[in-house]
N, C-alpha and C. Protein backbone atom coordinates (compact mmCIF):
# COMPACT_ATOMS: atom_id res chain seq x y z
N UNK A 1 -22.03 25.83 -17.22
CA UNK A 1 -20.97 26.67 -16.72
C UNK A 1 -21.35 28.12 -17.06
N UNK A 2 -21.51 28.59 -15.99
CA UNK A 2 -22.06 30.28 -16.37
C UNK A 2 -20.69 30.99 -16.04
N UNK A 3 -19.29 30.93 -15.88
CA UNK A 3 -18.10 31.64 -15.96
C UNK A 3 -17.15 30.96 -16.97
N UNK A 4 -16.73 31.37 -17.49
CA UNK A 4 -15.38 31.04 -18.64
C UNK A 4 -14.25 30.48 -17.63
N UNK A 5 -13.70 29.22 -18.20
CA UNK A 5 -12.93 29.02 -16.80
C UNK A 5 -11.41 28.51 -17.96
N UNK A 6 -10.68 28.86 -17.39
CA UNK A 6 -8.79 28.62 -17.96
C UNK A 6 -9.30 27.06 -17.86
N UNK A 7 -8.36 26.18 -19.13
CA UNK A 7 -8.62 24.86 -19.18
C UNK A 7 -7.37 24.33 -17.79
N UNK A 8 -6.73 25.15 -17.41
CA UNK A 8 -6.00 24.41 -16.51
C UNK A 8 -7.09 24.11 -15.01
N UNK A 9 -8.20 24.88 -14.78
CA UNK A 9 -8.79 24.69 -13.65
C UNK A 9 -9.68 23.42 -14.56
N UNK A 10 -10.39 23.55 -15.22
CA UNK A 10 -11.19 22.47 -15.81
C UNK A 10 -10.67 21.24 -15.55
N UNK A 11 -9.01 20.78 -16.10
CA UNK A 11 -8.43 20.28 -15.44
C UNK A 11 -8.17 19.95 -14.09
N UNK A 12 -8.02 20.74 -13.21
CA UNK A 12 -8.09 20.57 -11.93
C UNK A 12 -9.05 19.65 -11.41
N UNK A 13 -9.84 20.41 -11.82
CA UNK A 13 -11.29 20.31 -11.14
C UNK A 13 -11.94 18.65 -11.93
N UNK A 14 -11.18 18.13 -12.87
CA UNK A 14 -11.93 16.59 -13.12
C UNK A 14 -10.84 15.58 -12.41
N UNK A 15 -9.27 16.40 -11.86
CA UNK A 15 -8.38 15.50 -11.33
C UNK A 15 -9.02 15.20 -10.19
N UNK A 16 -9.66 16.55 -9.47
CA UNK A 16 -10.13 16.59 -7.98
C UNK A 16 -11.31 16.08 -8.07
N UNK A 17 -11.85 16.02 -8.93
CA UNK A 17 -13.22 15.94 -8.45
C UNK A 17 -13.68 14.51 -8.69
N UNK A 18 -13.42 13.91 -9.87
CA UNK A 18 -13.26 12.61 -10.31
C UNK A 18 -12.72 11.78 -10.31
N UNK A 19 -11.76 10.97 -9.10
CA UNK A 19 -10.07 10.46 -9.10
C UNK A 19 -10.47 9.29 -9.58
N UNK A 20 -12.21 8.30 -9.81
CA UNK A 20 -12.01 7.26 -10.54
C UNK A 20 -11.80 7.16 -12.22
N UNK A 21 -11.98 9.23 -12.84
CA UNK A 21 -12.48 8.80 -13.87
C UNK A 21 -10.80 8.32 -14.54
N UNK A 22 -11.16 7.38 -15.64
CA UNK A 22 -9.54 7.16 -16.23
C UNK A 22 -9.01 8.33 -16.84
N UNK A 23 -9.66 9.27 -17.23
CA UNK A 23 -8.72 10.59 -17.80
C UNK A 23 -8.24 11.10 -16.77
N UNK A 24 -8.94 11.52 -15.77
CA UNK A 24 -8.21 11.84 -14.38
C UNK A 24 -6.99 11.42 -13.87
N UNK A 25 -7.19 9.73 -14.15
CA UNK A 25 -6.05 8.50 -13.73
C UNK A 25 -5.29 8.83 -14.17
N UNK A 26 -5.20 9.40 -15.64
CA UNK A 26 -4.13 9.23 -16.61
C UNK A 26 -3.46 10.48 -16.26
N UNK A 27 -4.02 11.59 -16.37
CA UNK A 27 -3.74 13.15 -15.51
C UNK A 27 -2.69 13.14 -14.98
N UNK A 28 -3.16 12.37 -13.67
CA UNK A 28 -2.88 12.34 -12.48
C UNK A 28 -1.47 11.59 -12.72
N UNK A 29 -0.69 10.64 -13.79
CA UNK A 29 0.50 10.40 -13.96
C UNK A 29 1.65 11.32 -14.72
N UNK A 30 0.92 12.35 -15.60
CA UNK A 30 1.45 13.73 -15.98
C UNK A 30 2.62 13.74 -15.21
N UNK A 31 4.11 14.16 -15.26
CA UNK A 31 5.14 14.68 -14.31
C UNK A 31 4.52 15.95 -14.29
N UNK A 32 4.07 17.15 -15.11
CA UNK A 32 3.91 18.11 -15.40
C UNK A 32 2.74 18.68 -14.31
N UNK A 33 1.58 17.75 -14.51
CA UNK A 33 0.34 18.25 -13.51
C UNK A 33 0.62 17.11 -12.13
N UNK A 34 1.70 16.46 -11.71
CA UNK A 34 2.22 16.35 -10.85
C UNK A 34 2.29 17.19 -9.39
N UNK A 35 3.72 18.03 -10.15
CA UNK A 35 4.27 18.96 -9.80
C UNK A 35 3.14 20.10 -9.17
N UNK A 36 2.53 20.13 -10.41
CA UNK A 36 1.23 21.10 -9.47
C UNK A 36 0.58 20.91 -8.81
N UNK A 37 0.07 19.53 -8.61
CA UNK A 37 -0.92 18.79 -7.61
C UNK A 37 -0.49 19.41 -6.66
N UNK A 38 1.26 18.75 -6.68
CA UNK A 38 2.32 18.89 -5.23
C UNK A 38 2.06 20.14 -4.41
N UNK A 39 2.72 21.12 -5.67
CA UNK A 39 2.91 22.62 -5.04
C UNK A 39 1.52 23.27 -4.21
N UNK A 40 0.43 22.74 -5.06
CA UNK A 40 -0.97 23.22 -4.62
C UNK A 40 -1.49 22.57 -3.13
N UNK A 41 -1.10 21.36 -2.56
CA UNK A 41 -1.23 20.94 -1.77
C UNK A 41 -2.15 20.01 -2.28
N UNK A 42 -2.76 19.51 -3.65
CA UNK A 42 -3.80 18.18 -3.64
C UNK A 42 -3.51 16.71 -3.80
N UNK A 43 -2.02 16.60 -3.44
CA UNK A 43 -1.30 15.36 -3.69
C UNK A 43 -0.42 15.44 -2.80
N UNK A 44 -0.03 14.39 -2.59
CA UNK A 44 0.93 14.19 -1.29
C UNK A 44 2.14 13.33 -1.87
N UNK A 45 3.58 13.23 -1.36
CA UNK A 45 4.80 13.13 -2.09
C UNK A 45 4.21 11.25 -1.89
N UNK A 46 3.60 10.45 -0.59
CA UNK A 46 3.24 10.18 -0.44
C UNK A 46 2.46 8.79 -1.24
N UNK A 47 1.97 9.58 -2.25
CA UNK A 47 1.17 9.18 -3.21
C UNK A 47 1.80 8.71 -4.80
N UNK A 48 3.23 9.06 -4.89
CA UNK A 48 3.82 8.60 -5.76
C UNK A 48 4.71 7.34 -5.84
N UNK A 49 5.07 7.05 -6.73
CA UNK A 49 5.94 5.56 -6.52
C UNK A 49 7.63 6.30 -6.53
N UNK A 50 8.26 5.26 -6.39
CA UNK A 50 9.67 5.88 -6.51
C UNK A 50 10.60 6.56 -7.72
N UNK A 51 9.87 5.60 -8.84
CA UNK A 51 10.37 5.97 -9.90
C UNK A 51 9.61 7.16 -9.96
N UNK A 52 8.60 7.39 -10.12
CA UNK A 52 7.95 8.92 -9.75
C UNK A 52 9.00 9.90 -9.44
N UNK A 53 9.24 9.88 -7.80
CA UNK A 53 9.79 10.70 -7.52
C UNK A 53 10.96 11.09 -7.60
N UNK A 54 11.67 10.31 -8.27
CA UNK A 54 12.84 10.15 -9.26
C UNK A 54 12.81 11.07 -10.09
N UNK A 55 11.86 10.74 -11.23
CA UNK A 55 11.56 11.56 -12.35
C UNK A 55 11.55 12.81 -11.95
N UNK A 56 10.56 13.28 -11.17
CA UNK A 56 10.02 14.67 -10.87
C UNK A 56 11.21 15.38 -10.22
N UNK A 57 11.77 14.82 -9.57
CA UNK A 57 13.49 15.39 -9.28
C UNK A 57 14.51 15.76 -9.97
N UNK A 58 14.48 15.34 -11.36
CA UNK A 58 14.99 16.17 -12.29
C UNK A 58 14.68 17.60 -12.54
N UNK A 59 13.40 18.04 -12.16
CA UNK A 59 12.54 18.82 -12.72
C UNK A 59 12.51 20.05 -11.32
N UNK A 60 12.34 19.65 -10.25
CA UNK A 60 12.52 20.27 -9.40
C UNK A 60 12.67 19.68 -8.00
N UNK A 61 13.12 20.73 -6.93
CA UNK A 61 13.88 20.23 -5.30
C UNK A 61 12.63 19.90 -4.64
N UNK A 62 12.29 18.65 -4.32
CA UNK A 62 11.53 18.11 -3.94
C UNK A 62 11.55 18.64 -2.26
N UNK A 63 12.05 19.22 -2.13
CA UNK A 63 12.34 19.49 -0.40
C UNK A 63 11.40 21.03 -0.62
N UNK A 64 11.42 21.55 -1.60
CA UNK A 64 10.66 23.14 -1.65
C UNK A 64 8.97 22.44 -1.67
N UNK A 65 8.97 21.67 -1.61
CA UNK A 65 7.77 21.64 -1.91
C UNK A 65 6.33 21.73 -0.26
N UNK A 66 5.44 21.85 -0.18
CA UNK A 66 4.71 21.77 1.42
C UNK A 66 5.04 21.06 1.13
N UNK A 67 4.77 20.44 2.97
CA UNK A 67 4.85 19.77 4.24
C UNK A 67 3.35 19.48 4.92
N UNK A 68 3.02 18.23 4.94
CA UNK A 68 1.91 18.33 5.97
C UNK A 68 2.07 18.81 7.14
């Protein structure tokens, strides 16, 4: 890595880049890095289970979020 990178892209970038690895897996159930997947466009509402989107509805209006 020849740039200093914020651990939240580092993050990103092993959710995106690696979806078999199990830290990724595990990531990727975060409500927290959820939400961001969402907002960022790398997850789709789609992709969650119900109780999921349950949860994450406490947290914020699932209707603000994109649209394919």
């Amino acid at each position: 890595m020849s740039q200093p990178m914020h651990i939240s892209e580092v993050l990103h970038q092993l959710i995106l880049n690696n979806p078999q690895d199990p830290y990724a897996q595990i990531l990727r159930k975060c409500p927290f890095i959820q939400i961001e997947l969402l907002k960022q466009g790398y997850m789709t509402l789609d992709e969650l289970s119900e109780e999921e989107k349950q949860r994450l509805s406490n947290h914020i209006d699932l209707e603000d979020l994109p649209h394919d």
